[in-house]
PDB file of N, CA and C in Angstrom:
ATOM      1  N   UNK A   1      -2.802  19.177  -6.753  1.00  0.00           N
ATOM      2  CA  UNK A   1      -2.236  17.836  -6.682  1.00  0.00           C
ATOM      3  C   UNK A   1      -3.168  16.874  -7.421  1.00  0.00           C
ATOM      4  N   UNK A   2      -2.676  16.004  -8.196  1.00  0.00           N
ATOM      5  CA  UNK A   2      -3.675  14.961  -8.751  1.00  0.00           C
ATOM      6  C   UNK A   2      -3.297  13.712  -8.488  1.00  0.00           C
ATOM      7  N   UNK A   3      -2.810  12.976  -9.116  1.00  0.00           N
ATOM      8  CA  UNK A   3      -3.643  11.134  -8.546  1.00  0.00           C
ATOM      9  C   UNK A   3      -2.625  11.387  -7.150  1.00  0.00           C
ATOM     10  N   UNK A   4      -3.353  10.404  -6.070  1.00  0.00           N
ATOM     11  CA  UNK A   4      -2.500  10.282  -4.566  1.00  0.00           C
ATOM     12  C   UNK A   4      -2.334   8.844  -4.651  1.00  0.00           C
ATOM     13  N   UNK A   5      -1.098   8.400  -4.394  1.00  0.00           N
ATOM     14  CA  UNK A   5      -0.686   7.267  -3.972  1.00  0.00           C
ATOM     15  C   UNK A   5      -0.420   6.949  -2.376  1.00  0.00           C
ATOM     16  N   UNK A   6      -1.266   5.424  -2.154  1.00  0.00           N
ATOM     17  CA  UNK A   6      -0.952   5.234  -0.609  1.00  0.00           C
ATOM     18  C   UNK A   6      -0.355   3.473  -0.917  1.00  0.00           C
ATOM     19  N   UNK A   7       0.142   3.233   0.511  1.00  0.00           N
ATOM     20  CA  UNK A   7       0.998   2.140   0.849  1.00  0.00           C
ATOM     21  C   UNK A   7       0.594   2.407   1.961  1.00  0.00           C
ATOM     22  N   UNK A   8      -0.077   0.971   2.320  1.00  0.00           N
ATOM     23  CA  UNK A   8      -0.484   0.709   4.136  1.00  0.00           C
ATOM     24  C   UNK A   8      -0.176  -0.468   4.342  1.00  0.00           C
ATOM     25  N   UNK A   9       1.061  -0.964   5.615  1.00  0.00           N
ATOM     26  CA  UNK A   9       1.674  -2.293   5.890  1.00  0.00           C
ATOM     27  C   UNK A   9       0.737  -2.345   7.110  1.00  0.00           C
ATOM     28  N   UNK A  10       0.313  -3.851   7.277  1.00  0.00           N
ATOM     29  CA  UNK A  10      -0.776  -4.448   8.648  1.00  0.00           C
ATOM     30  C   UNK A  10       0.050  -5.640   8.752  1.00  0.00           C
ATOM     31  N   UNK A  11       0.438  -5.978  10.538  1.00  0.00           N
ATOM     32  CA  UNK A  11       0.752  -6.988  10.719  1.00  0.00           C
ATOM     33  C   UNK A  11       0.087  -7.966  11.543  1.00  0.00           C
ATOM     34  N   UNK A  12       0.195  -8.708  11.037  1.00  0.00           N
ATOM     35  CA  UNK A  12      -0.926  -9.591  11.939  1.00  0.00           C
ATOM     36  C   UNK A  12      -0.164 -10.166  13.363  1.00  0.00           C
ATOM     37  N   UNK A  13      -1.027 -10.008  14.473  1.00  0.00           N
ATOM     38  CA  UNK A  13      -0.079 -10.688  15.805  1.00  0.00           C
ATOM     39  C   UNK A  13      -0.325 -12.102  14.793  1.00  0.00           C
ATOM     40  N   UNK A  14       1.010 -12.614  16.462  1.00  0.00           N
ATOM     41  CA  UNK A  14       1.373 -14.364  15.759  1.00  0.00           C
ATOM     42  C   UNK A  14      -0.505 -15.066  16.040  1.00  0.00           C
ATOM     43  N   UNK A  15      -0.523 -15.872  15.088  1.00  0.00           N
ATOM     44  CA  UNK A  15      -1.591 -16.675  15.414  1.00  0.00           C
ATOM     45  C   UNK A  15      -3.273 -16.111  14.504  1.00  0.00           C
ATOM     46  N   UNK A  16      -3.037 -14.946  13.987  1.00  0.00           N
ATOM     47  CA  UNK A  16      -3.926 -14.169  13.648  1.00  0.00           C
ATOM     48  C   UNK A  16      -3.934 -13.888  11.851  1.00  0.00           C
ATOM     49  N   UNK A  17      -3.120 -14.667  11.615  1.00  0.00           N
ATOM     50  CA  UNK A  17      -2.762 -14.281  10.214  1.00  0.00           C
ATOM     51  C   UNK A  17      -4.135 -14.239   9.371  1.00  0.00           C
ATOM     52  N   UNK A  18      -4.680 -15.767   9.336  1.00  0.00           N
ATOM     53  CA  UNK A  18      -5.531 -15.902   8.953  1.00  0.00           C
ATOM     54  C   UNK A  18      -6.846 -15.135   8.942  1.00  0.00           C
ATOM     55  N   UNK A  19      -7.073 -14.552  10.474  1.00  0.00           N
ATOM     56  CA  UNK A  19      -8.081 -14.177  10.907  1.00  0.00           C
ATOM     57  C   UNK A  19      -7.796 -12.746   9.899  1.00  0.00           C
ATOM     58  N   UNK A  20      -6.987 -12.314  10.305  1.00  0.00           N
ATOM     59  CA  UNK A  20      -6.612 -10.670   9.557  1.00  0.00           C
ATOM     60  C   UNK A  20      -6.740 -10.551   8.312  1.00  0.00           C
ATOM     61  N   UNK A  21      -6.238 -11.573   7.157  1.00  0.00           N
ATOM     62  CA  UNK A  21      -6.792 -11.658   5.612  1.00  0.00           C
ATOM     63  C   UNK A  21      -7.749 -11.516   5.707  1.00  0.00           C
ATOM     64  N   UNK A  22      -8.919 -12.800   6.463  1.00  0.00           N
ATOM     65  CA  UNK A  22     -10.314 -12.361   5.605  1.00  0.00           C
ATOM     66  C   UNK A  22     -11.316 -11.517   6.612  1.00  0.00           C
ATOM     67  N   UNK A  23     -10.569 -10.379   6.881  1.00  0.00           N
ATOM     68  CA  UNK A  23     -11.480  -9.277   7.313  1.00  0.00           C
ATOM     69  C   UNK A  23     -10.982  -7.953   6.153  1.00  0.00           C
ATOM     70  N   UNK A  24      -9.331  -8.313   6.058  1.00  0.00           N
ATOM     71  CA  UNK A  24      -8.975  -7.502   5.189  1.00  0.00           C
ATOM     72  C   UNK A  24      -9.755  -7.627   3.610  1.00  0.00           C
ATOM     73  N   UNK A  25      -9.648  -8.726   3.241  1.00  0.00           N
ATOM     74  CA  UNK A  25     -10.459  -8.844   2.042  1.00  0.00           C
ATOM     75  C   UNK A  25     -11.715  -8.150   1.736  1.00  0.00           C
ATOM     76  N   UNK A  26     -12.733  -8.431   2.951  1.00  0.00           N
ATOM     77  CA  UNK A  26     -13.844  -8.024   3.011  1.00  0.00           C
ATOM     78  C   UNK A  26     -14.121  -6.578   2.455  1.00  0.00           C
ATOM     79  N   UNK A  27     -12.977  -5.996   2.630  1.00  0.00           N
ATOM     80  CA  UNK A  27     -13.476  -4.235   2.388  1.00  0.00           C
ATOM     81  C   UNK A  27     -12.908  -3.881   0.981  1.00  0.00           C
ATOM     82  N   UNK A  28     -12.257  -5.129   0.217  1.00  0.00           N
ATOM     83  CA  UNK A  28     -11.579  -4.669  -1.338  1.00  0.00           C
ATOM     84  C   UNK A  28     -13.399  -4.547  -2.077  1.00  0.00           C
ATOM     85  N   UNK A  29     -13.904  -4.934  -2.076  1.00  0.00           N
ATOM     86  CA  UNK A  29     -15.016  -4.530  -3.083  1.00  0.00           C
ATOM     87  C   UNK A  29     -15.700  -3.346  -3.062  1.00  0.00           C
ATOM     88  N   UNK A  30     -16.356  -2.901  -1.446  1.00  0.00           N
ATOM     89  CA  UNK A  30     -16.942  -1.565  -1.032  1.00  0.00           C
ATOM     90  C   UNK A  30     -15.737  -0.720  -1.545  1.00  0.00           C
ATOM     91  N   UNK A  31     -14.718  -1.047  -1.062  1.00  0.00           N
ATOM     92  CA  UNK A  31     -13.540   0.019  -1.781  1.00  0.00           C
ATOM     93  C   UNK A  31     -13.666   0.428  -2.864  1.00  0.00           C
ATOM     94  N   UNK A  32     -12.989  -0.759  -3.565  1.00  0.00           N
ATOM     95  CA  UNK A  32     -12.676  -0.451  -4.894  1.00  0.00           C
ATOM     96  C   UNK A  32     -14.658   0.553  -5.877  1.00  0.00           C
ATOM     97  N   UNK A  33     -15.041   0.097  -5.227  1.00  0.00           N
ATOM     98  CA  UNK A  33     -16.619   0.811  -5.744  1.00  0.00           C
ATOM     99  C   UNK A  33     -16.523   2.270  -5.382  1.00  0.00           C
ATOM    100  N   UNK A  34     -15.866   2.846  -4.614  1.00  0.00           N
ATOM    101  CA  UNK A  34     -16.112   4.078  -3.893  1.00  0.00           C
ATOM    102  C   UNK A  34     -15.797   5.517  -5.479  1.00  0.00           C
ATOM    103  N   UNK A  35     -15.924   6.237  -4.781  1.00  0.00           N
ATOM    104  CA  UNK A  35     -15.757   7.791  -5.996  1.00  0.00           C
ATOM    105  C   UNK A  35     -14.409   7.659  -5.797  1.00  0.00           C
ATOM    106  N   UNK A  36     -13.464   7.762  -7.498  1.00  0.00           N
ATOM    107  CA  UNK A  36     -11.910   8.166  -6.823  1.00  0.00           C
ATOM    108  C   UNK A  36     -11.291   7.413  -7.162  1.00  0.00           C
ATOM    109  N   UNK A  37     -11.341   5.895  -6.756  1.00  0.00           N
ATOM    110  CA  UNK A  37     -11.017   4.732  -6.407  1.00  0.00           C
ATOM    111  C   UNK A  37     -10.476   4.227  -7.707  1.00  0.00           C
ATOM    112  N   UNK A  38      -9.114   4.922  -7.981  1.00  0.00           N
ATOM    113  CA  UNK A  38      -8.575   3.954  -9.387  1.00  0.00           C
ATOM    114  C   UNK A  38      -8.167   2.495  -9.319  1.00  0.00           C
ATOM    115  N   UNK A  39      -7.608   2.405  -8.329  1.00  0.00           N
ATOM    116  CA  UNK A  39      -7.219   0.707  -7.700  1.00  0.00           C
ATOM    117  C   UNK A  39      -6.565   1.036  -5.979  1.00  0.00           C
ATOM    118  N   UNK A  40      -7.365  -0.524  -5.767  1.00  0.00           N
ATOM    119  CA  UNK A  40      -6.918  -0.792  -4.418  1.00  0.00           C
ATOM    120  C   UNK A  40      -6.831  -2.370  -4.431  1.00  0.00           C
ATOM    121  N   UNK A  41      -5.177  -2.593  -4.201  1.00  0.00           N
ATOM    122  CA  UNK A  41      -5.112  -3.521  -4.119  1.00  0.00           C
ATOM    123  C   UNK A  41      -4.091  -4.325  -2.460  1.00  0.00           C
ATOM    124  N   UNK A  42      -4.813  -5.594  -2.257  1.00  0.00           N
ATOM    125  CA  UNK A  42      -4.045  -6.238  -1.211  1.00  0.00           C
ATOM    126  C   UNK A  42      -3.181  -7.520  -1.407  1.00  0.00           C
ATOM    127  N   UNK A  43      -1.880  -7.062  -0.580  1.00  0.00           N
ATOM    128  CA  UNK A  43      -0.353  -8.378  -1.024  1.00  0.00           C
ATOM    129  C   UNK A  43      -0.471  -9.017   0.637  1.00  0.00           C
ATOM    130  N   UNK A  44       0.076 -10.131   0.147  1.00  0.00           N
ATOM    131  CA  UNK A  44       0.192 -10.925   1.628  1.00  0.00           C
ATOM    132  C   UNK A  44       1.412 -11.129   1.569  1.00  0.00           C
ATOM    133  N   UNK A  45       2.538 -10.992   2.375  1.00  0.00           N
ATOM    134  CA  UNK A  45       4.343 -11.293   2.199  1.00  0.00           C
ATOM    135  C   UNK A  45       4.693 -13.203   2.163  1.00  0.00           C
ATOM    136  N   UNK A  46       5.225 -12.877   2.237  1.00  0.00           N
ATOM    137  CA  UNK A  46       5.845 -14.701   1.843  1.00  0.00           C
ATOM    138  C   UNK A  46       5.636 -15.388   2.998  1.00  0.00           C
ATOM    139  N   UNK A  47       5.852 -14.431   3.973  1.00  0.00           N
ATOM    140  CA  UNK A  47       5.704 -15.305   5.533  1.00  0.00           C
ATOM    141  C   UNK A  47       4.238 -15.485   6.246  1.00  0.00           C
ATOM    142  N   UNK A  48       3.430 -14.730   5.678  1.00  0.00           N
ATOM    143  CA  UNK A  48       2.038 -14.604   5.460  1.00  0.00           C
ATOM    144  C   UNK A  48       1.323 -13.751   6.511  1.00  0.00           C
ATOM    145  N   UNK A  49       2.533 -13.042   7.234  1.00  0.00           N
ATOM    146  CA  UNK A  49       2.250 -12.158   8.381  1.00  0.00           C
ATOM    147  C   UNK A  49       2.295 -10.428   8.420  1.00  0.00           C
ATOM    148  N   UNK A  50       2.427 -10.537   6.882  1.00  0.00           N
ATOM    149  CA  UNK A  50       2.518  -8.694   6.345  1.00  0.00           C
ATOM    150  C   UNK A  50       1.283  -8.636   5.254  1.00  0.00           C
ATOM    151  N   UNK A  51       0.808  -7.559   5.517  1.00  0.00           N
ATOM    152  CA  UNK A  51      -0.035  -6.978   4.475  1.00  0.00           C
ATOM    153  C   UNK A  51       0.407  -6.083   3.875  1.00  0.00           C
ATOM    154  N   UNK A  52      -0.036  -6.070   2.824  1.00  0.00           N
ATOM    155  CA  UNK A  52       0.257  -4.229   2.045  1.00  0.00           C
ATOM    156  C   UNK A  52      -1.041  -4.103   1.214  1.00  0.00           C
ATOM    157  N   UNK A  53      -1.987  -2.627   1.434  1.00  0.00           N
ATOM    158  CA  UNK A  53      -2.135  -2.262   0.166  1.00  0.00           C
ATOM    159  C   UNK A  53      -1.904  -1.593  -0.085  1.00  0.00           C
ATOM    160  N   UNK A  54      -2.153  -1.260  -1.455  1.00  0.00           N
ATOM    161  CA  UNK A  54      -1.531  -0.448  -2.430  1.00  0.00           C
ATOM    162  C   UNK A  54      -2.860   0.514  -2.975  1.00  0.00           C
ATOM    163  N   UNK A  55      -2.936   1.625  -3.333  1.00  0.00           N
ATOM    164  CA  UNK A  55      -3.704   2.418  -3.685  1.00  0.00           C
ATOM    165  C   UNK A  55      -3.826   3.468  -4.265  1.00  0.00           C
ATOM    166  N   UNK A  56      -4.809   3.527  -5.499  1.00  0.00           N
ATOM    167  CA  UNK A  56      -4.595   4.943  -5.940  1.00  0.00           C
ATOM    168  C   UNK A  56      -5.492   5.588  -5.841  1.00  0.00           C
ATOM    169  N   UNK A  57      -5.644   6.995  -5.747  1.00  0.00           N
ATOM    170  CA  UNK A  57      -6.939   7.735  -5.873  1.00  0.00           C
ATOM    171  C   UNK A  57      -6.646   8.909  -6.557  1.00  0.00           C
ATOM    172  N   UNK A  58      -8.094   8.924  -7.322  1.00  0.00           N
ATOM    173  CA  UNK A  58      -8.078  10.645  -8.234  1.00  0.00           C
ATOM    174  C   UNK A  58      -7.494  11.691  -7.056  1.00  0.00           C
ATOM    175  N   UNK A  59      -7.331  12.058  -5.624  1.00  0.00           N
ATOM    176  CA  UNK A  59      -7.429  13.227  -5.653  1.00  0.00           C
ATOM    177  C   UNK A  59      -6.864  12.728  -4.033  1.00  0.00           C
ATOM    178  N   UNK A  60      -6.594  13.704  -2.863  1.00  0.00           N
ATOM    179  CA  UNK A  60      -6.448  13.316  -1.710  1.00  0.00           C
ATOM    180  C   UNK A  60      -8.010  13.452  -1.110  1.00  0.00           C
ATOM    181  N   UNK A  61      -8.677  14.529  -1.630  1.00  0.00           N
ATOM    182  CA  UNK A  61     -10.184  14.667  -1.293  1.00  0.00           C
ATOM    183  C   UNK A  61     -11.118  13.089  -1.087  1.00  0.00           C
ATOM    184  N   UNK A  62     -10.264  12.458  -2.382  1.00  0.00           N
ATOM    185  CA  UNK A  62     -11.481  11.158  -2.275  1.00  0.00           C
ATOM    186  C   UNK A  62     -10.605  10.146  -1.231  1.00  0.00           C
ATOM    187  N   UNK A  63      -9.237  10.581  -0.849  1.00  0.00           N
ATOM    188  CA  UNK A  63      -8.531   9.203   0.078  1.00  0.00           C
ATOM    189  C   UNK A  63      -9.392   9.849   1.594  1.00  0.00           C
ATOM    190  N   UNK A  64      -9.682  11.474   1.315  1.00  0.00           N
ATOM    191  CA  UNK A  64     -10.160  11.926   2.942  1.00  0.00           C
ATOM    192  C   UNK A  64     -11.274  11.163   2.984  1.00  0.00           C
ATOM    193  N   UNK A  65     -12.509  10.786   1.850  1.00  0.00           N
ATOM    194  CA  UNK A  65     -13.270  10.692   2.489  1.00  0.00           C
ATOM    195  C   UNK A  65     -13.693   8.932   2.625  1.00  0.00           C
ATOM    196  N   UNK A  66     -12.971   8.399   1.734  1.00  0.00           N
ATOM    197  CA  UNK A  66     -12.277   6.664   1.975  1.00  0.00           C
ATOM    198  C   UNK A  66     -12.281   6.415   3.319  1.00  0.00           C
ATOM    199  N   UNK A  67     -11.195   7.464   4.061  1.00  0.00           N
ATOM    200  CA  UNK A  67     -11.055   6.936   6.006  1.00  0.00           C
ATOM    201  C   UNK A  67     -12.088   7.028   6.376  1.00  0.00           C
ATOM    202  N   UNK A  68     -13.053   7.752   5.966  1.00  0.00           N
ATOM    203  CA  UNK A  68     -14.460   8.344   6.560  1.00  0.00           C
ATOM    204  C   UNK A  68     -15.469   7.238   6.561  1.00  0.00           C
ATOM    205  N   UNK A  69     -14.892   5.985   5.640  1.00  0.00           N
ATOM    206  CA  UNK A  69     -16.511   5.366   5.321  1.00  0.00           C
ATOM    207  C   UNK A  69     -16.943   4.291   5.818  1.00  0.00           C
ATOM    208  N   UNK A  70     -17.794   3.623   5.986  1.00  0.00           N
ATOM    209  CA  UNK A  70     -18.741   2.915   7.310  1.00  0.00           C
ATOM    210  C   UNK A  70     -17.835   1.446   7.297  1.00  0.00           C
ATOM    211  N   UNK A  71     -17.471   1.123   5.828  1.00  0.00           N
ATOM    212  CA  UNK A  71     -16.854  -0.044   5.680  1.00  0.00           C
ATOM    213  C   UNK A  71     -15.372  -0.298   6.094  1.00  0.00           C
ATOM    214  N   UNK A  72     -14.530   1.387   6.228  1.00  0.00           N
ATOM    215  CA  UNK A  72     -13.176   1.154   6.607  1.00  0.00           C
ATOM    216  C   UNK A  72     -13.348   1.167   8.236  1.00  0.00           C
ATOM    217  N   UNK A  73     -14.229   1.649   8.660  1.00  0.00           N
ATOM    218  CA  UNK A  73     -14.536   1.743  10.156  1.00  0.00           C
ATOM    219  C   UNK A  73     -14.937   0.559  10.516  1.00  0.00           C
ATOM    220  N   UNK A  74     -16.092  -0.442  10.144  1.00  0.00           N
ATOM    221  CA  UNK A  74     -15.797  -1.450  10.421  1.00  0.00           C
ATOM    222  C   UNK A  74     -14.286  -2.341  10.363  1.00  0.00           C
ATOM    223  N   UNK A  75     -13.755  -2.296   9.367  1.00  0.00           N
ATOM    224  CA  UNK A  75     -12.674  -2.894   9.584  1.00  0.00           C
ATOM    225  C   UNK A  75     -11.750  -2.071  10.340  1.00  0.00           C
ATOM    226  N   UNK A  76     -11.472  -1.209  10.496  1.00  0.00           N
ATOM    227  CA  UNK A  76     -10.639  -1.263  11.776  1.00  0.00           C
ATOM    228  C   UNK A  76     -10.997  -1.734  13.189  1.00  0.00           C
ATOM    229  N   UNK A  77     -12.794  -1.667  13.340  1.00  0.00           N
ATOM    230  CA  UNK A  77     -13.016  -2.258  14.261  1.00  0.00           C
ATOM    231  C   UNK A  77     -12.440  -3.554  14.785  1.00  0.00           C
ATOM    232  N   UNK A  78     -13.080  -4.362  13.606  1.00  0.00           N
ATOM    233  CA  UNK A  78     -13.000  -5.611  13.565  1.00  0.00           C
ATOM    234  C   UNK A  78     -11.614  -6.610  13.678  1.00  0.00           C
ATOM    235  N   UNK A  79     -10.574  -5.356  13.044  1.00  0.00           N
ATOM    236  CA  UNK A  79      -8.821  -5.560  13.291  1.00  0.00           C
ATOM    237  C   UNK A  79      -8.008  -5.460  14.339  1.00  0.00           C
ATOM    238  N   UNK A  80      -8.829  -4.828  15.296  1.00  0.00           N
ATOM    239  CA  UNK A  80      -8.012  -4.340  16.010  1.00  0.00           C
ATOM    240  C   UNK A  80      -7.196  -5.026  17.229  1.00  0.00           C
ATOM    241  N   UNK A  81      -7.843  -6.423  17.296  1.00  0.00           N
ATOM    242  CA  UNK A  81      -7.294  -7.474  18.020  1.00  0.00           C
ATOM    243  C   UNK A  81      -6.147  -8.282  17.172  1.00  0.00           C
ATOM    244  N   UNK A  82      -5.947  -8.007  16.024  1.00  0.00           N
ATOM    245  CA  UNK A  82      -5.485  -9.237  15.302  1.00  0.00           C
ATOM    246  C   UNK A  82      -4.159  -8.550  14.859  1.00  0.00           C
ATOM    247  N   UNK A  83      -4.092  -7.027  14.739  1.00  0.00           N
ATOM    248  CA  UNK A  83      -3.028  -6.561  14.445  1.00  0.00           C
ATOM    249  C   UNK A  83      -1.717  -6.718  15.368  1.00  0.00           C
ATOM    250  N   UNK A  84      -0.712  -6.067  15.126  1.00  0.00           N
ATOM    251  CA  UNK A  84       0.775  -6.516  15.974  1.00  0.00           C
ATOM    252  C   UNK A  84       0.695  -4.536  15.571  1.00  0.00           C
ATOM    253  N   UNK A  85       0.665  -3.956  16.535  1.00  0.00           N
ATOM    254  CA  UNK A  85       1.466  -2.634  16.388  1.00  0.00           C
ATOM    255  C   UNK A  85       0.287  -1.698  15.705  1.00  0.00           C
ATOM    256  N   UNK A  86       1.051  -0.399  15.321  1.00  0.00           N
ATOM    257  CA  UNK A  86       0.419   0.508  14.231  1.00  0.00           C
ATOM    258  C   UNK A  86       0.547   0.310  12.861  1.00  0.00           C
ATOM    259  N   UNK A  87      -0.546   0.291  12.001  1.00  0.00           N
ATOM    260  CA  UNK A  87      -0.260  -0.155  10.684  1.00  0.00           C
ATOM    261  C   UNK A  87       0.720   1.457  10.151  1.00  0.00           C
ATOM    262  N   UNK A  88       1.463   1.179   9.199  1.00  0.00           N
ATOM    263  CA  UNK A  88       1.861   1.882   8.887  1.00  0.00           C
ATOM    264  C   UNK A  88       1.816   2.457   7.155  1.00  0.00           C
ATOM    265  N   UNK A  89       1.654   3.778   7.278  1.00  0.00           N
ATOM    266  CA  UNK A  89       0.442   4.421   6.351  1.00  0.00           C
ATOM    267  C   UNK A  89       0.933   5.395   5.189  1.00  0.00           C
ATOM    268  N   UNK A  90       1.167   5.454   3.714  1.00  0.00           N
ATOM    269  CA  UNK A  90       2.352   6.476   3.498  1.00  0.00           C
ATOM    270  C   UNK A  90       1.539   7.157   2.062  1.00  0.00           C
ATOM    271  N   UNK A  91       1.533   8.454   2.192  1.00  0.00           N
ATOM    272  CA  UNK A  91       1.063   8.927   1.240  1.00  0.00           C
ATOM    273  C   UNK A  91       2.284   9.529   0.050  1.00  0.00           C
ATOM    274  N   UNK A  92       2.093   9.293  -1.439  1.00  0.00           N
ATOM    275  CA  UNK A  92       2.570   9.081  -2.156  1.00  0.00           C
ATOM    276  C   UNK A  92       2.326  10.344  -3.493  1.00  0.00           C
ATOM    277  N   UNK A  93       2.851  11.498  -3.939  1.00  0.00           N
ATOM    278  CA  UNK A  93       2.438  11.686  -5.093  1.00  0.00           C
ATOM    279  C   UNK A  93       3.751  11.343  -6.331  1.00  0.00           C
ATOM    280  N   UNK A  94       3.431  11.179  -7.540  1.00  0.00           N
ATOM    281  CA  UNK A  94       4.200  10.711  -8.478  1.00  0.00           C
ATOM    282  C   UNK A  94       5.116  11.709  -8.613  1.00  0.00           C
ATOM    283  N   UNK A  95       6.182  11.604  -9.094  1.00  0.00           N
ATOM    284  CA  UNK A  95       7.374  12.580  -9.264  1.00  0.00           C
ATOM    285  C   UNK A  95       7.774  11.960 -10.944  1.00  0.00           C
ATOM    286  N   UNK A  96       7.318  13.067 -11.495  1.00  0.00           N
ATOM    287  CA  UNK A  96       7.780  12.252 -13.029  1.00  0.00           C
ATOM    288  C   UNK A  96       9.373  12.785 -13.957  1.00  0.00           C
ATOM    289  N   UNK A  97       9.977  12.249 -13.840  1.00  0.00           N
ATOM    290  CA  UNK A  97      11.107  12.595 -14.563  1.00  0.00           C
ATOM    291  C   UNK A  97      11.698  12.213 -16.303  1.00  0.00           C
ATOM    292  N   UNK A  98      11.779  13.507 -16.813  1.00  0.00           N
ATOM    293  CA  UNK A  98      11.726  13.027 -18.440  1.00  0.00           C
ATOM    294  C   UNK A  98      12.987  13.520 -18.970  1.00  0.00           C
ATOM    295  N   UNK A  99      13.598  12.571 -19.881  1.00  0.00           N
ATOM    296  CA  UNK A  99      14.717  12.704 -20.562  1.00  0.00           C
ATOM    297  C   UNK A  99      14.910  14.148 -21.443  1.00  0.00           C
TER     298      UNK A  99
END
């Protein structure tokens, strides 16, 4: 298998929106620095109460060891009051179709 695509939706409980961006932010740089790490990026929805990121990685090896690392563990720590529910998490490989 080669590049892995992920999609992870976070909702913020009511009142928390704010709080939940800038913890989410915090971990786009350690991220995006990691082995693997072709892009990781974060959307805020119109209502300002959905997250998404978006992500690619060389390999599923480097998304295993992404969950693993000190900076995503802090942030889930640190989220775990502010969220509404289970984030929801979707792994992705490309399906290429040619004429």
């Amino acid at each position: 298998m080669g590049l892995t695509y992920v999609s992870a939706t976070v909702m913020a409980k009511e009142g928390c929106e704010a709080a939940l961006e800038a913890e989410l932010v915090k971990v786009l740089a350690p991220v995006r620095a990691e082995d693997g790490c072709i892009r990781y990026d974060l959307h805020k929805s119109e209502y300002g109460n959905a997250f998404l990121f978006y992500e690619i990685w060389e390999s599923p090896a480097h998304l295993a060891v992404h969950a693993k690392t000190p900076h995503i563990e802090a942030m889930r720590d640190a989220t775990a009051e502010l969220v509404a529910g289970v984030s929801e998490v979707n792994v992705w490989e490309a399906v290429d179709v040619t004429e």
